[in-house]
N, C-alpha and C. Protein backbone atom coordinates (compact mmCIF):
# COMPACT_ATOMS: atom_id res chain seq x y z
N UNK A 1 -47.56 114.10 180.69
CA UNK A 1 -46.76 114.44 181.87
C UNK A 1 -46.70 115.96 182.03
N UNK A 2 -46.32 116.21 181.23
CA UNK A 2 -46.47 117.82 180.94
C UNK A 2 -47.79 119.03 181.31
N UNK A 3 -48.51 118.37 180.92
CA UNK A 3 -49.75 118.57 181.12
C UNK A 3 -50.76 118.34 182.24
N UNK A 4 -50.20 117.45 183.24
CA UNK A 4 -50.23 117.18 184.27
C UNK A 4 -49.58 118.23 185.13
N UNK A 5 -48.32 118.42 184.95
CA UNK A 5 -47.55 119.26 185.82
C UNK A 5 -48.30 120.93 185.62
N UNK A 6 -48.61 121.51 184.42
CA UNK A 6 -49.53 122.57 184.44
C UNK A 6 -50.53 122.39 185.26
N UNK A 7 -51.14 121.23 184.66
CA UNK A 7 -52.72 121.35 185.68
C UNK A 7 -52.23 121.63 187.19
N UNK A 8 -51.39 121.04 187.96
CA UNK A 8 -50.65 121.32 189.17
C UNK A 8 -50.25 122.32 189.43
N UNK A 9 -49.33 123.01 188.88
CA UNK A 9 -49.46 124.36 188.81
C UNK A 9 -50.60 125.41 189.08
N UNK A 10 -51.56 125.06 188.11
CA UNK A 10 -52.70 126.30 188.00
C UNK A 10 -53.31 125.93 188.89
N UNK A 11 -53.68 124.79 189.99
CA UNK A 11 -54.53 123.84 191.11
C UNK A 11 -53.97 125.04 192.12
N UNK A 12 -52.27 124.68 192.42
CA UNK A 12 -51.59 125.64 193.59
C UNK A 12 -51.79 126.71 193.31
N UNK A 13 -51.70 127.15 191.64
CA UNK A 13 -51.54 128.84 191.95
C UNK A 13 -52.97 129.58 192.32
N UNK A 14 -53.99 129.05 191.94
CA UNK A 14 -55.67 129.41 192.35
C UNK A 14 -55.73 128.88 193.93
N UNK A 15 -55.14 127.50 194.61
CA UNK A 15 -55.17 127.53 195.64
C UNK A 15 -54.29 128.84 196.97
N UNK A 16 -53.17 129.29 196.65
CA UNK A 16 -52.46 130.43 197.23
C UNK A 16 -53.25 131.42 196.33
N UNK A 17 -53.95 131.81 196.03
CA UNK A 17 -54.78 133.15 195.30
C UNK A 17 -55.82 133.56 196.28
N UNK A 18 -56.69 132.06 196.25
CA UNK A 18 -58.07 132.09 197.59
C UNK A 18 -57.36 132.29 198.78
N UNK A 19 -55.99 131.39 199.16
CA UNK A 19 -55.32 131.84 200.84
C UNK A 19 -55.37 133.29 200.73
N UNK A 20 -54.47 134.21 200.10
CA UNK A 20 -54.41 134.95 200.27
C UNK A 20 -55.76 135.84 200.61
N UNK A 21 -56.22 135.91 199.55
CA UNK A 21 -57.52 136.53 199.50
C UNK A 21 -58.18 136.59 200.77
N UNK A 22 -58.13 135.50 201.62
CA UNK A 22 -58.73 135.22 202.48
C UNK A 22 -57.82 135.90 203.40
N UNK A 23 -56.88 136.01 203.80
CA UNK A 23 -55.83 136.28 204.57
C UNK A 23 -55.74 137.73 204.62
N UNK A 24 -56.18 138.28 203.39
CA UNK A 24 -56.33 139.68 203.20
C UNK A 24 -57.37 140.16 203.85
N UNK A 25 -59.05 139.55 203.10
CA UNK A 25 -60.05 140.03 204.25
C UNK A 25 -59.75 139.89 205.52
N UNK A 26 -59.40 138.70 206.26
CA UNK A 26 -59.60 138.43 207.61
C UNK A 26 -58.31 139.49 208.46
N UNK A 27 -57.16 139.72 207.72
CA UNK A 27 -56.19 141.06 208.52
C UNK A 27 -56.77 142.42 207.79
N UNK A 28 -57.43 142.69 207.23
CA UNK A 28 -57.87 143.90 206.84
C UNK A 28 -57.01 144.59 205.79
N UNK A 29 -56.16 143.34 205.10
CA UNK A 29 -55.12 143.99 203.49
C UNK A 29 -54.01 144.16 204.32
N UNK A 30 -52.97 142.94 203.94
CA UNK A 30 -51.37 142.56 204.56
C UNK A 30 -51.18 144.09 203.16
N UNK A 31 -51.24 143.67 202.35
CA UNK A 31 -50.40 144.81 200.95
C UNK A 31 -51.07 145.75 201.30
């Protein structure tokens, strides 16, 4: 169960990593 909930974790946190990333190239760097 536990271990599950990590894997979930690290799934979302690499999935909002690429949004961003992407979000960054395409506005030219929000930060």
């Amino acid at each position: 169960m536990l271990c599950f909930f990590f894997f979930v974790c690290v799934f979302v946190y690499t999935r909002t990593c690429q949004y961003n990333a992407s979000i960054s190239n395409f506005g030219g760097g929000f930060r």
